[in-house]
Protein backbone atom coordinates (compact mmCIF):
# COMPACT_ATOMS: atom_id res chain seq x y z
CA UNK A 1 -5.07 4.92 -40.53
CA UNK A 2 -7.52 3.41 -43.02
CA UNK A 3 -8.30 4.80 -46.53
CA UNK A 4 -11.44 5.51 -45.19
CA UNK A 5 -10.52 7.15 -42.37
CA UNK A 6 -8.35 9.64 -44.22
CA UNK A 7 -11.63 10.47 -46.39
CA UNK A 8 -13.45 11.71 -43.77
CA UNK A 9 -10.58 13.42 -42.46
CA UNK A 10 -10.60 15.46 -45.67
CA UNK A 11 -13.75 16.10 -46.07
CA UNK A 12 -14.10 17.28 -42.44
CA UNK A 13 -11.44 19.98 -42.98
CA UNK A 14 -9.31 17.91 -40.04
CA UNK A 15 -5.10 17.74 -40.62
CA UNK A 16 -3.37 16.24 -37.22
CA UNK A 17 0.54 16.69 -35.81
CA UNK A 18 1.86 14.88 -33.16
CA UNK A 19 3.47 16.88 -30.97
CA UNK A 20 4.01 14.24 -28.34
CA UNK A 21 -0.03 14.64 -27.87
CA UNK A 22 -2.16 15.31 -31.20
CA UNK A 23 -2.21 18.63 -32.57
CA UNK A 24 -5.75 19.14 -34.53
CA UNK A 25 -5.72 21.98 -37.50
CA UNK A 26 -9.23 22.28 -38.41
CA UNK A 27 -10.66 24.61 -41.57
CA UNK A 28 -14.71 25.34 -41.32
CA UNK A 29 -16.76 28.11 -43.64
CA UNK A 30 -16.34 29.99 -40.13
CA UNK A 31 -12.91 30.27 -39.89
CA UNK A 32 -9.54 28.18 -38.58
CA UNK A 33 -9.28 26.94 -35.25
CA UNK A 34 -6.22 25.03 -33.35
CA UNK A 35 -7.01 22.40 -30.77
CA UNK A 36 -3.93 21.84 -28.37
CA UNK A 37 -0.45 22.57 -28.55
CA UNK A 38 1.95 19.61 -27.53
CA UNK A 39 4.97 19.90 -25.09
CA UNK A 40 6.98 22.62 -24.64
CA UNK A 41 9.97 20.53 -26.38
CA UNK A 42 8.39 21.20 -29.20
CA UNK A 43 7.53 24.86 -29.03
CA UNK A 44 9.83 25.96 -32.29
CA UNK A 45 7.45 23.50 -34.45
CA UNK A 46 4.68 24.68 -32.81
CA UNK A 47 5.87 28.42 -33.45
CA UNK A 48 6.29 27.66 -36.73
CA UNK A 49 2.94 25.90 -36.84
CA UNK A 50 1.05 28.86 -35.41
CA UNK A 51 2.85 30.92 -38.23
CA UNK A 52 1.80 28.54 -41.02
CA UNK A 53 -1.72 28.10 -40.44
CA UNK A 54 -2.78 31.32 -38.68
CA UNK A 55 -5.94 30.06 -36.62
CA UNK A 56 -8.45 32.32 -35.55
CA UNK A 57 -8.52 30.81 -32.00
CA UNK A 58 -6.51 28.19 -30.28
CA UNK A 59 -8.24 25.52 -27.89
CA UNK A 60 -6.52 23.93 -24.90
CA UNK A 61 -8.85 20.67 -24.27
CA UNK A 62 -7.41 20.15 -21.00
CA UNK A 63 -4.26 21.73 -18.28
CA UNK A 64 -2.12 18.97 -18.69
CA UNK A 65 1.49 19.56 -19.86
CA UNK A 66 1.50 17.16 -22.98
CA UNK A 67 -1.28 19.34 -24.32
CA UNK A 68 -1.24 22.77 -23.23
CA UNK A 69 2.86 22.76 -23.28
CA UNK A 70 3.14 25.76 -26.06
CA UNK A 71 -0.89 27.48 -25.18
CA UNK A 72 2.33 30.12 -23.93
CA UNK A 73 3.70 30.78 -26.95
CA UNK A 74 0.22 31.22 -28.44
CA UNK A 75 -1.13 33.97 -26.21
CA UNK A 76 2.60 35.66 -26.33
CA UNK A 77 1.76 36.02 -30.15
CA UNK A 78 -1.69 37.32 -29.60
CA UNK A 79 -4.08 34.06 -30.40
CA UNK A 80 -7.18 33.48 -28.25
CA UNK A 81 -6.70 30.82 -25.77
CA UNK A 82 -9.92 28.58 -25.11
CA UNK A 83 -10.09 26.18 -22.65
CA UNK A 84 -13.07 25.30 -20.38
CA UNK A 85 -13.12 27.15 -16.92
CA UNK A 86 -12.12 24.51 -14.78
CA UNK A 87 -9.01 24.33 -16.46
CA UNK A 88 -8.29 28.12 -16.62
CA UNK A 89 -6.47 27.57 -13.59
CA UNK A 90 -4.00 24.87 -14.36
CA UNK A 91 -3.10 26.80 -17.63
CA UNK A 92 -2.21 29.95 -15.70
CA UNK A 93 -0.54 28.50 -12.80
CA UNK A 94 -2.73 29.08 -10.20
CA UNK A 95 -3.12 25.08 -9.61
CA UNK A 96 0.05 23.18 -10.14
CA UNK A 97 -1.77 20.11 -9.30
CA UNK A 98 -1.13 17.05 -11.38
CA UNK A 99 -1.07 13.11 -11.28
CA UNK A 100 1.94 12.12 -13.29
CA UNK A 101 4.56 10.93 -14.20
CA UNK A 102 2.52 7.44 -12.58
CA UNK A 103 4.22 6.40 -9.72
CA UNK A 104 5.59 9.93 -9.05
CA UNK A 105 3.03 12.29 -8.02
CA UNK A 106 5.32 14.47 -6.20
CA UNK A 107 7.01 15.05 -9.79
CA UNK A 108 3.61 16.91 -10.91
CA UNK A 109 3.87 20.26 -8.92
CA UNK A 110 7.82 20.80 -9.89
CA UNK A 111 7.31 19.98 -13.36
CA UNK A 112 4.07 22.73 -14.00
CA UNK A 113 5.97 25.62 -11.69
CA UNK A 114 9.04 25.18 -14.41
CA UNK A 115 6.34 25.35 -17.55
CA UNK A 116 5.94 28.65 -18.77
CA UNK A 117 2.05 29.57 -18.65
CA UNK A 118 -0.66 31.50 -20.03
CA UNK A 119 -1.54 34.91 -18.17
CA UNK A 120 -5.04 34.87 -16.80
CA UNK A 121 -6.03 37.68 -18.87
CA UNK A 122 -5.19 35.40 -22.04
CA UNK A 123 -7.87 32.61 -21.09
CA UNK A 124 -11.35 32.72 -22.73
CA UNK A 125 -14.10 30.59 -21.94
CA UNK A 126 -14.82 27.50 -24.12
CA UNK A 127 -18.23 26.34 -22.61
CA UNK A 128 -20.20 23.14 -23.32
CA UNK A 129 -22.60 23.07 -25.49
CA UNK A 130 -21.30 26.03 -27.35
CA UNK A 131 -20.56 26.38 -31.10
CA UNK A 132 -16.73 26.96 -31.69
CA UNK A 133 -16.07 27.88 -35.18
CA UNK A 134 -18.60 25.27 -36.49
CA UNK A 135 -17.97 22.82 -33.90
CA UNK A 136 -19.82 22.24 -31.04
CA UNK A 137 -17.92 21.99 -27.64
CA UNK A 138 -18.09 18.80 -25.70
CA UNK A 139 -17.72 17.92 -22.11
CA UNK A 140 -15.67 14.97 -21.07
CA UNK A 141 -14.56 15.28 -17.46
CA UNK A 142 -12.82 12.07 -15.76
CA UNK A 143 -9.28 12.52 -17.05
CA UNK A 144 -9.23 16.24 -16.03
CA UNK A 145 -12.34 18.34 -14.90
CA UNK A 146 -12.77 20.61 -17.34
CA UNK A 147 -11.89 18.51 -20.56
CA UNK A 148 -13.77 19.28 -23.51
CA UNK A 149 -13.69 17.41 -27.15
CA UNK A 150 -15.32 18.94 -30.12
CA UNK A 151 -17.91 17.59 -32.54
CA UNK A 152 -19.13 17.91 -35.79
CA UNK A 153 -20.81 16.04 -38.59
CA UNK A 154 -19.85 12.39 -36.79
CA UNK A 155 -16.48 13.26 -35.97
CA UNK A 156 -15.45 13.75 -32.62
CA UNK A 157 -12.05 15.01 -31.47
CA UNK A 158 -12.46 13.31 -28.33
CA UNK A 159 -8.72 14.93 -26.42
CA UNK A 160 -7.71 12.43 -23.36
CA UNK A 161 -11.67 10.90 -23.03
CA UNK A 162 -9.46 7.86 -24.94
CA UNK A 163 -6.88 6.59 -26.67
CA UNK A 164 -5.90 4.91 -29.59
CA UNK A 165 -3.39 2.13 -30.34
CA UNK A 166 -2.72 -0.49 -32.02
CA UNK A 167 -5.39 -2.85 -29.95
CA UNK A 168 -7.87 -0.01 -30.53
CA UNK A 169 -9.48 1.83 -27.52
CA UNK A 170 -7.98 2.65 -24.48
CA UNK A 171 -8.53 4.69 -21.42
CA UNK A 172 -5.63 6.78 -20.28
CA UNK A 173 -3.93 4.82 -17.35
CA UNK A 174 -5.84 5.44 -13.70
CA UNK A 175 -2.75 7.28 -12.19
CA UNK A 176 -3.27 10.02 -15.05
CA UNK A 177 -7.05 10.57 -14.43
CA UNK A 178 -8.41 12.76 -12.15
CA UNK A 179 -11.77 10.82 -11.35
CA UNK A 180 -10.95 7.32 -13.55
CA UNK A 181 -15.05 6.65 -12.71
CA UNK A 182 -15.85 9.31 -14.32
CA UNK A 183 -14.01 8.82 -17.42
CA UNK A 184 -15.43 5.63 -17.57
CA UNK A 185 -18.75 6.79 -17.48
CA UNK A 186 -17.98 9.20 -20.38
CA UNK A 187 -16.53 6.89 -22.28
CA UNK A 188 -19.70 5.21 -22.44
CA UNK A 189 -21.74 8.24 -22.64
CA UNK A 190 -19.58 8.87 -25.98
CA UNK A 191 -21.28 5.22 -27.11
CA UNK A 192 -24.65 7.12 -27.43
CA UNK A 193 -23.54 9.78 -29.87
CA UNK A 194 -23.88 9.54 -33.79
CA UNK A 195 -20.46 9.53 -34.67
CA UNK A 196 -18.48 8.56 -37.52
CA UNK A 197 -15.10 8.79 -36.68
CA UNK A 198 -13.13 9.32 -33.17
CA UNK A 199 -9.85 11.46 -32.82
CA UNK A 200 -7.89 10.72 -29.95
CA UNK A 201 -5.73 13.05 -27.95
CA UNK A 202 -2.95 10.81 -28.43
CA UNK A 203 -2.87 7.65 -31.28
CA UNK A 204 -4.46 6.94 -34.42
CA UNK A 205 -8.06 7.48 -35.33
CA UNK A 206 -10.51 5.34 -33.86
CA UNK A 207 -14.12 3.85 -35.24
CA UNK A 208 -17.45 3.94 -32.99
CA UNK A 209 -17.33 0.19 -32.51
CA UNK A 210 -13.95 0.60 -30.88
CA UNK A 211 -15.07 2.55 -28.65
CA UNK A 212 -18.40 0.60 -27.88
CA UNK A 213 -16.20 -2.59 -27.49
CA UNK A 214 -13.65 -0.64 -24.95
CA UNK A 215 -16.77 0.62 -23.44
CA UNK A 216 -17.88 -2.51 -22.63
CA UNK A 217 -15.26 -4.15 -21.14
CA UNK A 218 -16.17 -2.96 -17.84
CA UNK A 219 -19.92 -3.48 -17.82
């Protein structure tokens, strides 16, 4: 991560841990919020986590495992849950529908029965176009649904919408998105906002022309 980068980080009140997938800890004049969890292998950090920083709400971008591993362990302690509808029923194991690992689907349904999950009554609504604690809630279906990324002043926490390496932007792989068209078409829809800086749900920060260059790759 650039100097730079780390700046705005700062000054946007943004701290990450990677718990296999990003962990955002975010501090507006409104209050705290947590946006996803990591896997379940790493629920005693996350505990402790949760302990430490004391959010006012915790946000589940999207149902799958590597980010809504430990939303559990949140709503056991009491936390609000967010997450947008259309995942409510991934998190609370009503749908045990998922795509990985690549190249063996059938693994999906096993894997989410043995995850522990987030009673229904524990799931609030984190709708589009919605201010969450300062932020305002994004929606950037392809990889799931219901996946939502967060925005504020130029900085976008943008969950599984892309990915960032050491080449710069990716897209998740096609086996792992739900409608890889879609995300596609988000990606590019992301092009045409005034941002700053991009978070990724899993690798380092990313810059707008990053994006706009993995954008256009496929035009």
């Amino acid at each position: 991560m650039t100097v730079a980068s780390r700046l705005r980080l700062v000054r946007s009140g943004v701290a990450s841990i990677p718990l296999y997938a990003n962990v955002y800890l975010l501090r507006t004049p409104q209050g705290r919020l947590l946006v996803d969890t990591g896997t379940i292998n790493h629920a005693p950090a996350f505990a402790r986590l949760l302990s430490a920083f004391d959010p006012d709400a915790v946000l589940v971008t999207h149902g799958h495992l590597d980010h809504a591993g430990n939303a559990f362990v949140a709503a056991r302690l009491g936390y609000p849950v967010l997450a947008h509808p259309l995942e409510h029923d991934r998190l609370s194991g009503r749908d045990h529908n998922l795509p990985y690992p690549a190249g063996q689907p059938w693994m999906g349904a096993p894997m989410s029965r043995m995850q522990p999950k987030v009673p229904a009554w524990g799931l609030q609504a984190a709708l589009p176009e919605t201010d969450l604690l300062g932020w305002q809630v994004i929606h950037l279906p392809g990889h799931t649904g219901g996946q939502v990324g967060l925005l504020r002043d130029g900085v976008l926490l943008a969950a599984d919408a892309v990915i960032g390496g050491l080449a710069g932007a990716n897209l998740p792989r096609e086996a792992y998105n739900s409608d890889h068209a879609v995300a596609l078409q988000t990606l590019k829809q992301m092009t045409q906002l005034e941002l700053s800086l991009v978070l990724p749900g899993h690798g380092t920060p990313l810059t707008p022309d990053q994006i706009r260059a993995r954008a256009e790759r496929d035009d």
